[in-house]
Protein backbone atom coordinates (compact mmCIF):
# COMPACT_ATOMS: atom_id res chain seq x y z
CA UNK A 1 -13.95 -11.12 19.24
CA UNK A 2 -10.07 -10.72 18.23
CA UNK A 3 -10.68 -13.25 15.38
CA UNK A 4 -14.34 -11.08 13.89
CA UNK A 5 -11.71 -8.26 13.94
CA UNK A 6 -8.99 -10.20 12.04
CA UNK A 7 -11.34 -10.86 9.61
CA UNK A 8 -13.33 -7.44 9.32
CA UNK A 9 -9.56 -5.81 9.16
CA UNK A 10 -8.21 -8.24 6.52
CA UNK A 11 -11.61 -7.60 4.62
CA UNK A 12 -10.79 -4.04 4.49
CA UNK A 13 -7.33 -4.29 3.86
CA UNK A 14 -7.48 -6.95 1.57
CA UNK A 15 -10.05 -4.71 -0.74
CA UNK A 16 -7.67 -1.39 -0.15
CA UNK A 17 -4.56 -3.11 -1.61
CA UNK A 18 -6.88 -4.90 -4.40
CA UNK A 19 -7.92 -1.39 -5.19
CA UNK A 20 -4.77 0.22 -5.46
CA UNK A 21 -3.04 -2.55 -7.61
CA UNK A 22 -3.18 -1.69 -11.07
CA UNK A 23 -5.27 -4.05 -13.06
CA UNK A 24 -7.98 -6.75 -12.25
CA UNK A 25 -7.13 -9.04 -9.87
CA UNK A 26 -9.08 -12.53 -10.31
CA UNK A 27 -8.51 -13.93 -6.79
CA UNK A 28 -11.70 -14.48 -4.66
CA UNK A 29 -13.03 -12.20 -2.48
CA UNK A 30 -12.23 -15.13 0.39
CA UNK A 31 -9.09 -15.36 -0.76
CA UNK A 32 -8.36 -11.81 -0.67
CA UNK A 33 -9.71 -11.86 2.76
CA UNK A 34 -6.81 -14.13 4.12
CA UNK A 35 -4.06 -12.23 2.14
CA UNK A 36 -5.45 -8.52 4.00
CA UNK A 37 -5.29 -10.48 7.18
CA UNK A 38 -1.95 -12.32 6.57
CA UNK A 39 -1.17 -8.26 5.04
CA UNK A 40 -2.08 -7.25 8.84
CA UNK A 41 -0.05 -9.64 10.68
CA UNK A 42 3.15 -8.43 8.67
CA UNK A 43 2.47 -5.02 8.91
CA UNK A 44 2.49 -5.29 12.93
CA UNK A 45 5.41 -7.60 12.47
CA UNK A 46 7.36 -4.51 10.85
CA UNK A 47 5.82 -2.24 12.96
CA UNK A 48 7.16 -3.74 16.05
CA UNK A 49 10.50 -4.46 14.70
CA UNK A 50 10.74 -1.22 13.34
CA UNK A 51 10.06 0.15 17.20
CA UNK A 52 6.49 1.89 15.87
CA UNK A 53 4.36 -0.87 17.36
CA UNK A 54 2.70 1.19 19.15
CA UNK A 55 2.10 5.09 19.65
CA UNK A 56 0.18 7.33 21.57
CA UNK A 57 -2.98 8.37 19.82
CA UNK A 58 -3.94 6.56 16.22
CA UNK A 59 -1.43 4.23 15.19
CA UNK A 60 -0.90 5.36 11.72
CA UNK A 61 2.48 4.06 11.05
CA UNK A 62 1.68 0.57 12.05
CA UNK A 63 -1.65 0.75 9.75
CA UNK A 64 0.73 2.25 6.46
CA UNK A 65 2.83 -0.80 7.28
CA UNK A 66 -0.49 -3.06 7.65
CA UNK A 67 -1.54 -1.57 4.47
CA UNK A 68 1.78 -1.65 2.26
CA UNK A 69 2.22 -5.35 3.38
CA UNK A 70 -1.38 -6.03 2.98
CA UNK A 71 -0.71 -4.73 -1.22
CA UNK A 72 2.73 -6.41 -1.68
CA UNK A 73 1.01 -9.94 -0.38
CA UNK A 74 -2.55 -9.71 -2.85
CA UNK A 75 -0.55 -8.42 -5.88
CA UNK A 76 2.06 -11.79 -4.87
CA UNK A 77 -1.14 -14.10 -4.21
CA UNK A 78 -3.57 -13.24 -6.83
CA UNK A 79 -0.14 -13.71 -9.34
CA UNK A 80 0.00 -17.21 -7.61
CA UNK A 81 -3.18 -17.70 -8.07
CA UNK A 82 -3.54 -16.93 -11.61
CA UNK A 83 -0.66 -18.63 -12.13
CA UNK A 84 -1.76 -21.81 -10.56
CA UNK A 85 -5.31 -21.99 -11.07
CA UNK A 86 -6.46 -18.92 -13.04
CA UNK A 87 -5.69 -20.22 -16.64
CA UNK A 88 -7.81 -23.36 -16.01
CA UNK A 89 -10.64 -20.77 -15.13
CA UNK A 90 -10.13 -18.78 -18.23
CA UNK A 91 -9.76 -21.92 -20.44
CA UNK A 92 -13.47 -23.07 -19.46
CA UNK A 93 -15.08 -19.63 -19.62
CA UNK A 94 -13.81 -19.03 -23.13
CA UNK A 95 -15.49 -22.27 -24.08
């Protein structure tokens, strides 16, 4: 069950940040997936670290960390993406 919820969370995340970024992002939706769950796993990273790991009540804090990381890691990956495979793409559409 705690790998469904990785993957429902990073789903989530991973649409959030692609929604707040500025822009169209061309990474898969798969893709994006991975980066909201790799987003989730830094967020609680920072969280912890930053001694907010865990509250009583709704963890907010540790979800705006989830969240921020979850942006700052599609924005980075779709750019990597784009940068390695994303012009190929391009290239045979506008054939």
């Amino acid at each position: 069950m705690g790998w469904l919820w990785a993957i429902i969370v990073g789903f989530v995340l991973g649409l959030i940040a692609k929604a707040v970024i500025p822009g169209k992002q061309h990474s898969p939706l798969w893709l994006t997936t991975f980066f909201g769950i790799l987003g989730a796993i830094v967020g609680n990273a920072v969280a912890v670290a930053a001694g907010v790991g865990e509250t009583s009540g709704i963890d907010w804090i540790r979800h705006i960390f989830q969240l921020v990381a979850a942006i700052i890691i599609v924005a980075l990956g779709d750019a990597a993406y784009m940068a390695l495979w994303g012009n190929r793409k391009l290239q045979r559409s506008a054939r």
